[in-house]
Protein backbone atom coordinates (compact mmCIF):
# COMPACT_ATOMS: atom_id res chain seq x y z
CA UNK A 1 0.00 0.00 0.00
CA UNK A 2 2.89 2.04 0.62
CA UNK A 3 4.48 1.85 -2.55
CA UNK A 4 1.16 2.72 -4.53
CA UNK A 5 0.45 5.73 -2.29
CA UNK A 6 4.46 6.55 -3.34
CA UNK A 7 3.83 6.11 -7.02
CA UNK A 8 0.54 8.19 -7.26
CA UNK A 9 2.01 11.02 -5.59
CA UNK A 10 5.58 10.42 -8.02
CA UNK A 11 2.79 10.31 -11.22
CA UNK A 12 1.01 13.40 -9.18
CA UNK A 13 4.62 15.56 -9.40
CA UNK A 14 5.42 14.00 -12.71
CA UNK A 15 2.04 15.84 -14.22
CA UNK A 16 1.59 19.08 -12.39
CA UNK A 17 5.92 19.54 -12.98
CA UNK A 18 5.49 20.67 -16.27
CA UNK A 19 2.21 22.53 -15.79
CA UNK A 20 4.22 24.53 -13.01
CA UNK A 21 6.99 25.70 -14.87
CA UNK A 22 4.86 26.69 -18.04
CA UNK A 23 2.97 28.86 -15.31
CA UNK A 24 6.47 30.29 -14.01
CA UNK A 25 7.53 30.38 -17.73
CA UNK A 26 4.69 32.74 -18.36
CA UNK A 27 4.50 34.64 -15.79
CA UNK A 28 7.87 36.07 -16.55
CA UNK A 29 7.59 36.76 -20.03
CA UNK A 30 3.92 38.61 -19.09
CA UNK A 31 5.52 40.78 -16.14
CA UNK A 32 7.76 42.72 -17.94
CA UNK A 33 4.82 43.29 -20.62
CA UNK A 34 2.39 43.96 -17.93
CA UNK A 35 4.75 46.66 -16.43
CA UNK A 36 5.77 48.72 -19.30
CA UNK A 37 1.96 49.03 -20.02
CA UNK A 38 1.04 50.10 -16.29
CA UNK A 39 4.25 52.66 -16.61
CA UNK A 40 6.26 50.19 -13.99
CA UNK A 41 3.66 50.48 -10.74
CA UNK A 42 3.80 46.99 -10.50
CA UNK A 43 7.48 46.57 -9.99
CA UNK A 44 6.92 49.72 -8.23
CA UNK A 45 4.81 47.91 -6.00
CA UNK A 46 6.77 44.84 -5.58
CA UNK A 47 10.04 46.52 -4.55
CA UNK A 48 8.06 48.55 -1.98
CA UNK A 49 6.56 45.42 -0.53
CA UNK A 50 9.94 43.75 -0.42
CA UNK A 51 11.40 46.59 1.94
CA UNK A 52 7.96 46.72 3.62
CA UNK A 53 8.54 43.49 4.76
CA UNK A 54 12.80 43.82 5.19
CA UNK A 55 11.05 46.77 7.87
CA UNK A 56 8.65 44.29 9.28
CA UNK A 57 5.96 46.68 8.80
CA UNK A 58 3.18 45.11 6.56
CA UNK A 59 3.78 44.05 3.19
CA UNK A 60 1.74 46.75 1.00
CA UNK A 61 1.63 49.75 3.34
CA UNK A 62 4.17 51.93 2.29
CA UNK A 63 2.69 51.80 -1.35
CA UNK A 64 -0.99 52.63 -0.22
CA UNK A 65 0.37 56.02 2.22
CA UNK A 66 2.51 56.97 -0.75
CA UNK A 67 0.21 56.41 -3.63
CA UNK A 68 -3.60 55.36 -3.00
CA UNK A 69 -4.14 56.57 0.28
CA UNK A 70 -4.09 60.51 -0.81
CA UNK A 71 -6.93 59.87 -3.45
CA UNK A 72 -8.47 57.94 -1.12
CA UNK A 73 -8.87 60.49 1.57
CA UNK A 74 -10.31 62.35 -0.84
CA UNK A 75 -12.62 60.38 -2.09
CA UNK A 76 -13.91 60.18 2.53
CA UNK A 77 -13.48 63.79 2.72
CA UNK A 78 -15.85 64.25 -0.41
CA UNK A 79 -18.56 61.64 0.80
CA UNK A 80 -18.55 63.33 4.28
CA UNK A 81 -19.31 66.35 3.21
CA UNK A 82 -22.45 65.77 1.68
C-alpha cells in the first residue's frame, strides 16, 4: 500500500511539474509586458513590498500612504461632506 500511495504522488509531481513551470515560464515573459503598459507600478509595488517586509511593517503599506491613500482620503473627505 505504501508503494502505490508513493507512485501516485511520483505520477502526481510527474504531471503538475510541467504545468508549473509553463505557469512560471509565463508569468515572466507577461511581467515585464504587464509593467511597461502600467508605466512600472507593479514593480513599483513589488520593490516597496519587499522593503515593507525587510522593515517588518506590513507588506503593501508603504505603497498605499505613498500612492492610493491621498486619493483615497479624498474620495472620505468628499462623501462626508455631503
Amino acid at each position: 500500500m505504501r508503494r502505490l500511495y508513493l507512485y501516485l504522488r511520483l505520477l502526481a509531481v510527474a504531471v503538475a511539474f510541467p504545468a508549473i513551470v509553463a505557469y512560471i515560464a509565463v508569468a515572466t515573459l507577461v511581467h515585464p509586458i504587464t509593467a511597461f503598459r502600467s508605466r512600472f507600478r507593479c514593480t513599483l509595488r513589488l520593490g516597496m513590498n519587499v522593503v515593507d517586509w525587510i522593515k517588518g511593517i506590513p507588506v503593501g503599506y508603504s505603497y498605499w500612504e505613498q500612492y492610493e491613500a491621498a486619493t483615497m482620503l479624498g474620495e472620505i473627505a468628499v462623501h462626508h461632506d455631503e
